[in-house]
PDB file of N, CA and C in Angstrom:
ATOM      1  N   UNK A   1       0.851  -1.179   0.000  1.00  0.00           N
ATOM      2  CA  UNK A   1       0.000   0.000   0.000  1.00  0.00           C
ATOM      3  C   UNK A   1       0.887   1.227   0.000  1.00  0.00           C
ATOM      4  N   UNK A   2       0.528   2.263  -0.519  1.00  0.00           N
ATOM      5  CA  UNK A   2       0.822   3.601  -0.813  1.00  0.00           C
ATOM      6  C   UNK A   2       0.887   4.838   0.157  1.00  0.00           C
ATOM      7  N   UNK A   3       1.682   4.932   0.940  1.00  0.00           N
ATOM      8  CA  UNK A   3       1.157   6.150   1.901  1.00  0.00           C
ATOM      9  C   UNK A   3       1.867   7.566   1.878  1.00  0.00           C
ATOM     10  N   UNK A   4       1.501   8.626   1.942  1.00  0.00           N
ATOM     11  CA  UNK A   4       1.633  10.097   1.432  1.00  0.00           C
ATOM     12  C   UNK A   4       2.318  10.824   2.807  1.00  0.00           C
ATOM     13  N   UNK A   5       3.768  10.912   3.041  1.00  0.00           N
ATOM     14  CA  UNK A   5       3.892  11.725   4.317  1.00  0.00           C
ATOM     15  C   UNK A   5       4.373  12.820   4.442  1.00  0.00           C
ATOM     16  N   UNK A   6       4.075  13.896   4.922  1.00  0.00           N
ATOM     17  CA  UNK A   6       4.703  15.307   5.217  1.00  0.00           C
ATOM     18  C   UNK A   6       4.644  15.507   6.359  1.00  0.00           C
ATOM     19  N   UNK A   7       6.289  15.630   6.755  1.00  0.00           N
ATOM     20  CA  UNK A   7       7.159  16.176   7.613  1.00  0.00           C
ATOM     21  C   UNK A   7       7.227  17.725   7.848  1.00  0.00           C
ATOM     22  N   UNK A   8       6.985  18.142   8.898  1.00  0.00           N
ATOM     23  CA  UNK A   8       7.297  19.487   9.516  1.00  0.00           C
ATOM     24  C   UNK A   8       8.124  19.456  10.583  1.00  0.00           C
ATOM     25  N   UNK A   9       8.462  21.000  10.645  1.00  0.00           N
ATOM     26  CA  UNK A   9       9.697  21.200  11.434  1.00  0.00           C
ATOM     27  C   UNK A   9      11.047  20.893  11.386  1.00  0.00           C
ATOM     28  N   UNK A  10      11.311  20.033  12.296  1.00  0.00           N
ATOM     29  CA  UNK A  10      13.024  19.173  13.295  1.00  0.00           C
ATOM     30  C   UNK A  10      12.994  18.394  11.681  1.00  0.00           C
ATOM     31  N   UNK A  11      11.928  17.520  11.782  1.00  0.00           N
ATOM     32  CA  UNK A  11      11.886  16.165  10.599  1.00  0.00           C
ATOM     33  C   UNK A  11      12.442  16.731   9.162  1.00  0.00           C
ATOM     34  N   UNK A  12      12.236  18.019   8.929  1.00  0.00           N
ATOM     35  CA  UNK A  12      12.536  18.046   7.645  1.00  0.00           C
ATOM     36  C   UNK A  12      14.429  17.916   7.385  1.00  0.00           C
ATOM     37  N   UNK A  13      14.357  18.622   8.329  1.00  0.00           N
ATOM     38  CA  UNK A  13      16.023  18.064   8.364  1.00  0.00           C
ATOM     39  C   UNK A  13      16.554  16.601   8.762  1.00  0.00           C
ATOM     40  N   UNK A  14      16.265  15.673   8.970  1.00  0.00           N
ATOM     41  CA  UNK A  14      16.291  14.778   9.120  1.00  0.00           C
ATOM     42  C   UNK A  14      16.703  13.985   7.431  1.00  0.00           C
ATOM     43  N   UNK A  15      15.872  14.453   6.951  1.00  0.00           N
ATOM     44  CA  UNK A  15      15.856  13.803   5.396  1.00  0.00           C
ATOM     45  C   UNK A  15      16.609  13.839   4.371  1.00  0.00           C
ATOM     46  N   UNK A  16      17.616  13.506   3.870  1.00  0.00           N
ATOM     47  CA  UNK A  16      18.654  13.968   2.842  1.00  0.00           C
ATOM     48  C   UNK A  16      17.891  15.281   1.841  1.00  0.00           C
ATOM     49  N   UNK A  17      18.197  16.505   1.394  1.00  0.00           N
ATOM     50  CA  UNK A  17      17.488  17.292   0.172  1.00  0.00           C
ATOM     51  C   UNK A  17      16.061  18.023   1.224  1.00  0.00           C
ATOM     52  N   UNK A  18      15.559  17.750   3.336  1.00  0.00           N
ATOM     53  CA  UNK A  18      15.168  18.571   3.026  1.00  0.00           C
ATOM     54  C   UNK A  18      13.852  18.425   3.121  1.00  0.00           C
ATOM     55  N   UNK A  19      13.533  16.818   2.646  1.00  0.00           N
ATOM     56  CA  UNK A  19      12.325  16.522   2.306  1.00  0.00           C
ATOM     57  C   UNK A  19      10.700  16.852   2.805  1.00  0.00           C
ATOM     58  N   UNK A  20      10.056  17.470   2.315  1.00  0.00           N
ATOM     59  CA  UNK A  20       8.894  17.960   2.779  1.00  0.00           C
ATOM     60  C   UNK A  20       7.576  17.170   3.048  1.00  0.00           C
ATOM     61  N   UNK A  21       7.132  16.047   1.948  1.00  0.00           N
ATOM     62  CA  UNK A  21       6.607  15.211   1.717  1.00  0.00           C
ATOM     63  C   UNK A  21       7.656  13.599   0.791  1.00  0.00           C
ATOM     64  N   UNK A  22       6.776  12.234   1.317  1.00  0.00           N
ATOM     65  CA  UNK A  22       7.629  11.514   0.493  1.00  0.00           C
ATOM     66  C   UNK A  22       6.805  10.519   0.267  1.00  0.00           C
ATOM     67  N   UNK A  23       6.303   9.325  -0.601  1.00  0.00           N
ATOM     68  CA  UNK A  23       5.650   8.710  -0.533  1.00  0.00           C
ATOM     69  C   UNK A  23       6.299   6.976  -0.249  1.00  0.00           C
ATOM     70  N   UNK A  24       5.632   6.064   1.212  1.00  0.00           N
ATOM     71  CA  UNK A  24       6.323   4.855   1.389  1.00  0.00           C
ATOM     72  C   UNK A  24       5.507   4.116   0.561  1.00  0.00           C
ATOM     73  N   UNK A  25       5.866   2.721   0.536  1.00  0.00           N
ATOM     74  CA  UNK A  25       5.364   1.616   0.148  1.00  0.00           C
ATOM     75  C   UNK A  25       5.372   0.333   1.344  1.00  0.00           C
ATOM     76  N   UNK A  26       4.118   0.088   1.894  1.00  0.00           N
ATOM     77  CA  UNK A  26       4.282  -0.865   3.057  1.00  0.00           C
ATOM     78  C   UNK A  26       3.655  -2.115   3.096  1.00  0.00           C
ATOM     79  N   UNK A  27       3.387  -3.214   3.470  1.00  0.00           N
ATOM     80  CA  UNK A  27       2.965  -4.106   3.519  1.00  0.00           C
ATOM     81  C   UNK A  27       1.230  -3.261   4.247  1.00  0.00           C
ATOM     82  N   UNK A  28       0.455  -4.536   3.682  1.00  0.00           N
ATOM     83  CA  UNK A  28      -0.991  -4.325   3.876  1.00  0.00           C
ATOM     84  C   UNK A  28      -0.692  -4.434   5.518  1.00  0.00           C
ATOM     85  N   UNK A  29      -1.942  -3.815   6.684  1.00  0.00           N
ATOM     86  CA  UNK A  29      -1.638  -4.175   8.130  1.00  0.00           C
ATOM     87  C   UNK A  29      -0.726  -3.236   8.788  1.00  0.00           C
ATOM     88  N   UNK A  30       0.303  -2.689   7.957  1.00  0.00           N
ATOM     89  CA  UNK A  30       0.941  -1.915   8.517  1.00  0.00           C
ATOM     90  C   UNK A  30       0.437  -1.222   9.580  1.00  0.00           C
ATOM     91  N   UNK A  31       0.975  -0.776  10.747  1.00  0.00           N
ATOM     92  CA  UNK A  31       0.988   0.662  11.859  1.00  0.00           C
ATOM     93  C   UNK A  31       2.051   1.956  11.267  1.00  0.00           C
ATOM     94  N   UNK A  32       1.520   2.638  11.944  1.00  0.00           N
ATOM     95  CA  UNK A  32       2.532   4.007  11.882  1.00  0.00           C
ATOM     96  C   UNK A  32       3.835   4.309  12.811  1.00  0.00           C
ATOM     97  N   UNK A  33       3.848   2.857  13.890  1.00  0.00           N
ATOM     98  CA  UNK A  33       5.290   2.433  14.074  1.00  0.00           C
ATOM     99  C   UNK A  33       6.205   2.092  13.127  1.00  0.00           C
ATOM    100  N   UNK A  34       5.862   1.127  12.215  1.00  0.00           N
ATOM    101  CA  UNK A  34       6.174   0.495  11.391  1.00  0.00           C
ATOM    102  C   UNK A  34       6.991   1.648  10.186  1.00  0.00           C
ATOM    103  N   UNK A  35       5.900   2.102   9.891  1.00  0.00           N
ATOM    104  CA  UNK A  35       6.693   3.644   8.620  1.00  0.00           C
ATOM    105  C   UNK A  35       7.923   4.296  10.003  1.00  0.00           C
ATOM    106  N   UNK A  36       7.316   4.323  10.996  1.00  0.00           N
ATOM    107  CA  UNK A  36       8.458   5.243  11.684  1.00  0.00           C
ATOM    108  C   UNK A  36       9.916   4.762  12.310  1.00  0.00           C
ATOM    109  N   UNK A  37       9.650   3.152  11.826  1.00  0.00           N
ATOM    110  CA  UNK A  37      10.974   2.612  12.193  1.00  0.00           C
ATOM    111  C   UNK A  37      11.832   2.311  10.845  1.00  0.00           C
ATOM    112  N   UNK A  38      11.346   3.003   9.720  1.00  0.00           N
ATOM    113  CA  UNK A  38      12.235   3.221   8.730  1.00  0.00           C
ATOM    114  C   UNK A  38      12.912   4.648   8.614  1.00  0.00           C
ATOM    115  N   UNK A  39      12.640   5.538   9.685  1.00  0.00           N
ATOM    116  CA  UNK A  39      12.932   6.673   9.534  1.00  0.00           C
ATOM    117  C   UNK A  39      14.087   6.919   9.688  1.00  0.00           C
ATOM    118  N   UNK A  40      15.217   7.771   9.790  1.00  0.00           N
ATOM    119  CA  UNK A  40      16.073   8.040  10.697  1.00  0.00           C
ATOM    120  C   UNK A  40      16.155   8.688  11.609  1.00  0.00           C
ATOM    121  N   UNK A  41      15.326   8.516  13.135  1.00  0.00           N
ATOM    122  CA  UNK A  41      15.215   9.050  14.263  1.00  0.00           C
ATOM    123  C   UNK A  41      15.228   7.616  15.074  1.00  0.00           C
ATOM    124  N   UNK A  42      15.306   8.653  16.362  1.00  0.00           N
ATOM    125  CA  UNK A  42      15.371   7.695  17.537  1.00  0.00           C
ATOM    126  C   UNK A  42      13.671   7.058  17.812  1.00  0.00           C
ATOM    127  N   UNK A  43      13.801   5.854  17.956  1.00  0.00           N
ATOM    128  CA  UNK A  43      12.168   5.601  18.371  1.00  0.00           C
ATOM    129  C   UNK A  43      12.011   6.197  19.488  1.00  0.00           C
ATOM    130  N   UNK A  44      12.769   6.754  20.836  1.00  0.00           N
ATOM    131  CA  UNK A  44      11.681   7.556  21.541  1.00  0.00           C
ATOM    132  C   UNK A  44      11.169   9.157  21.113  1.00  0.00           C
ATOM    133  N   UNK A  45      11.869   9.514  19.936  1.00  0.00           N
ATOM    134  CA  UNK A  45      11.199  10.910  19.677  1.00  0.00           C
ATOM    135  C   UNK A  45      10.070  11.290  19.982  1.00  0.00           C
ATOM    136  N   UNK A  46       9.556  12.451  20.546  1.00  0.00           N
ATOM    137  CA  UNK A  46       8.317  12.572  20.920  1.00  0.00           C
ATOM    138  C   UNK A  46       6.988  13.381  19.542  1.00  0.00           C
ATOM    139  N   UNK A  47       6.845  12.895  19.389  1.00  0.00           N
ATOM    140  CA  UNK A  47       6.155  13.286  17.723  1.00  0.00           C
ATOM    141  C   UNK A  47       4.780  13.504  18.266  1.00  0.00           C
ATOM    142  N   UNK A  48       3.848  14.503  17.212  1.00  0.00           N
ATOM    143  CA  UNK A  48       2.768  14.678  17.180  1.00  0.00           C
ATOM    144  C   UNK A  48       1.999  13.888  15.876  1.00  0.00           C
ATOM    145  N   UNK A  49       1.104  12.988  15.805  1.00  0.00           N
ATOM    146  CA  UNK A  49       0.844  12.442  14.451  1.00  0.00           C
ATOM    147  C   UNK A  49      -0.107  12.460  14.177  1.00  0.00           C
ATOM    148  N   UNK A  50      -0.427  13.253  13.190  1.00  0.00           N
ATOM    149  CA  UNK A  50      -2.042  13.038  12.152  1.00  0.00           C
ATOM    150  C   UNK A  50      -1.807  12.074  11.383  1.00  0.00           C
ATOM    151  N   UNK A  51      -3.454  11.207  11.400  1.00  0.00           N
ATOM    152  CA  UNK A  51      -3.285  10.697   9.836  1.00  0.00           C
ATOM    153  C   UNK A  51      -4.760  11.137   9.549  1.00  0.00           C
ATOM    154  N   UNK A  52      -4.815  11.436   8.101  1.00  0.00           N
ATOM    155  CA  UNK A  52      -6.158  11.810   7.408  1.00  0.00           C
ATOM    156  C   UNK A  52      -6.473  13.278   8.464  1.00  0.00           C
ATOM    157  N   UNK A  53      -5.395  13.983   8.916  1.00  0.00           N
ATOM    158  CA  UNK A  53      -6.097  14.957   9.663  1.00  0.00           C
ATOM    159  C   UNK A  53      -6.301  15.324  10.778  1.00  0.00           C
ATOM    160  N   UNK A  54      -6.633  13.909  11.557  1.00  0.00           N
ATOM    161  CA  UNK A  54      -6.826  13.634  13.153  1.00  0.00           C
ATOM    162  C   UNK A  54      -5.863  13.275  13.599  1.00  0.00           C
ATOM    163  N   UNK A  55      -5.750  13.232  15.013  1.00  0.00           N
ATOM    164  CA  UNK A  55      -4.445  12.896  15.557  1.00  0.00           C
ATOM    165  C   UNK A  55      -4.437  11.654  15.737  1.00  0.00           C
ATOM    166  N   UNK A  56      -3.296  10.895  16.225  1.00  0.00           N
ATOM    167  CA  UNK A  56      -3.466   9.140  15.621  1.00  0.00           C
ATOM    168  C   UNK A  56      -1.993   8.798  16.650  1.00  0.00           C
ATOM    169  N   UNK A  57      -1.975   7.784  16.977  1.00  0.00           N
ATOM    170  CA  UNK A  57      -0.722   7.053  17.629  1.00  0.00           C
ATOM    171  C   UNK A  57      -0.002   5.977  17.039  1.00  0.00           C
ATOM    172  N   UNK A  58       1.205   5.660  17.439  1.00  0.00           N
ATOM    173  CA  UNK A  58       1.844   5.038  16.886  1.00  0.00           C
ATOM    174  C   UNK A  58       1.267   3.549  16.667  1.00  0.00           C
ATOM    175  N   UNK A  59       0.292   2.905  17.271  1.00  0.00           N
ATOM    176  CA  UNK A  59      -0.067   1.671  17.049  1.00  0.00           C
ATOM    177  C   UNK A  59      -1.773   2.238  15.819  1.00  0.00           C
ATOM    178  N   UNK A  60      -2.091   3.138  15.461  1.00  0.00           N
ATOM    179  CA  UNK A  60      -3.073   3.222  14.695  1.00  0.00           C
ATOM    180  C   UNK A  60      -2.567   2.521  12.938  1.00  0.00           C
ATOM    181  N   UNK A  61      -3.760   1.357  12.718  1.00  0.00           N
ATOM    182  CA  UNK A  61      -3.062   0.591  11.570  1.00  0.00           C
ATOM    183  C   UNK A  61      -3.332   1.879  10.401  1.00  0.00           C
ATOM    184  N   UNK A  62      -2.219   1.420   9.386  1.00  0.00           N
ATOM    185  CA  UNK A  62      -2.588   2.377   8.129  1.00  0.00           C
ATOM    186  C   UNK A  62      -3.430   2.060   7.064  1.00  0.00           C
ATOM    187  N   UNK A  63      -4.176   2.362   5.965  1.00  0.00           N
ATOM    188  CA  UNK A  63      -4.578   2.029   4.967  1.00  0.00           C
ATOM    189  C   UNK A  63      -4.075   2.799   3.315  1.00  0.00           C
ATOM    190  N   UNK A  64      -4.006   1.698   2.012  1.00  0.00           N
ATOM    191  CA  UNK A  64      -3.626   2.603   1.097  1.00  0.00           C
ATOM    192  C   UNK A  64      -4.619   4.116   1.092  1.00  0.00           C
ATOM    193  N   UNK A  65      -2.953   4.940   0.869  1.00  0.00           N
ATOM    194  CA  UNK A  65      -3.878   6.286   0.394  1.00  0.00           C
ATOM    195  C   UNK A  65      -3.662   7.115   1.524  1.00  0.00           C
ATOM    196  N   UNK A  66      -3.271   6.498   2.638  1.00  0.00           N
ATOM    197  CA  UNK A  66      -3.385   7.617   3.986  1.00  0.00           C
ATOM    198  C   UNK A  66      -2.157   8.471   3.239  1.00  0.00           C
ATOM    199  N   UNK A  67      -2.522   9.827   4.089  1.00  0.00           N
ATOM    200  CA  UNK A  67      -1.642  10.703   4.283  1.00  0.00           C
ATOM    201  C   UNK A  67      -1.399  10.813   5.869  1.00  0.00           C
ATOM    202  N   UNK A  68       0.345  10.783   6.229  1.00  0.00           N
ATOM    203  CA  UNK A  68       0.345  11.339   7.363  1.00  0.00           C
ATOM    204  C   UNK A  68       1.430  12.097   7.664  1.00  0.00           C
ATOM    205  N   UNK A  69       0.802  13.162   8.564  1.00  0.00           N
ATOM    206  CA  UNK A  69       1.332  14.004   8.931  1.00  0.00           C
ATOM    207  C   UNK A  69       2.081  13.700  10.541  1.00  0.00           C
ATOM    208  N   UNK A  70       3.263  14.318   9.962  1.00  0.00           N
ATOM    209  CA  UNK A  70       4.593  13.499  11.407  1.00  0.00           C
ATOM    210  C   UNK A  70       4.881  15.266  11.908  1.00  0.00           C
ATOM    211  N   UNK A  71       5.419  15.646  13.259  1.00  0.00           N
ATOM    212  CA  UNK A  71       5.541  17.097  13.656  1.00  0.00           C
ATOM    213  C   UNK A  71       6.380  16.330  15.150  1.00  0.00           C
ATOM    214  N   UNK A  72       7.559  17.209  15.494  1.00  0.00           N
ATOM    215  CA  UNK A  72       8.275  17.424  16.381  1.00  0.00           C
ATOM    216  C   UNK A  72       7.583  17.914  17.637  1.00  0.00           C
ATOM    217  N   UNK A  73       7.740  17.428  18.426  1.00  0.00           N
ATOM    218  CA  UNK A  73       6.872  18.176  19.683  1.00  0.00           C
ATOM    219  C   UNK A  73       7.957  19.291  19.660  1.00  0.00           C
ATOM    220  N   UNK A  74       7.333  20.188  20.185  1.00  0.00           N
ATOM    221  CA  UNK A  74       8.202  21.879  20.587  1.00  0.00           C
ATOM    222  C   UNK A  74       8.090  22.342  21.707  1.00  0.00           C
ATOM    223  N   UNK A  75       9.331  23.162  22.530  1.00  0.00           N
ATOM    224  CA  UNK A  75       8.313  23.626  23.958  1.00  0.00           C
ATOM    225  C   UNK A  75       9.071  24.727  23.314  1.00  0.00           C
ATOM    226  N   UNK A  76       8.717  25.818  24.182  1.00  0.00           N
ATOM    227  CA  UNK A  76       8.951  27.221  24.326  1.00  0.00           C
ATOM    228  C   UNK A  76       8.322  28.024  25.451  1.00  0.00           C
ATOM    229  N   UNK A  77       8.617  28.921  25.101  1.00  0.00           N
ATOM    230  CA  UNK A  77       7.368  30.690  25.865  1.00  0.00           C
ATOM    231  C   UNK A  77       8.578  30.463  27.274  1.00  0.00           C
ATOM    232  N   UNK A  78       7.886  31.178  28.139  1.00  0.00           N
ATOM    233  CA  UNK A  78       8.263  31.682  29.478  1.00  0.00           C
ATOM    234  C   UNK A  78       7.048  31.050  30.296  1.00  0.00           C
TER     235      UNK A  78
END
């Protein structure tokens, strides 16, 4: 199956060129552990994850066609 991902923030540097969006290829069943243990990060990174929009966790299975959206947790302010 086909899945659509765009990276914001920390992640984009992560990617050789930068990468903004990229599209995987995964076995049917897949989770969004699974795409994220091909990444190059540490598995405890603390990530924010949409898929289709909503927010979603690392054990939510994928289907062809998802798009997901991966984001760096951030702190800041005072």
């Amino acid at each position: 199956m086909r899945i659509e991902v765009r990276f914001y923030g920390e992640l984009e540097r992560l990617l050789a060129g930068g990468e903004r969006r990229r599209t995987f290829e995964l076995p049917d069943g897949s989770r969004v552990a699974d795409l994220l243990a091909t990444l190059p990060m540490s598995p405890e990174t603390i990530l924010i994850i949409g898929l289709n929009g909503r927010l979603a966790d690392r054990l939510a299975v994928l289907s062809d066609g998802d798009e997901l959206q991966l984001l760096t947790a951030m702190a800041g302010g005072n």
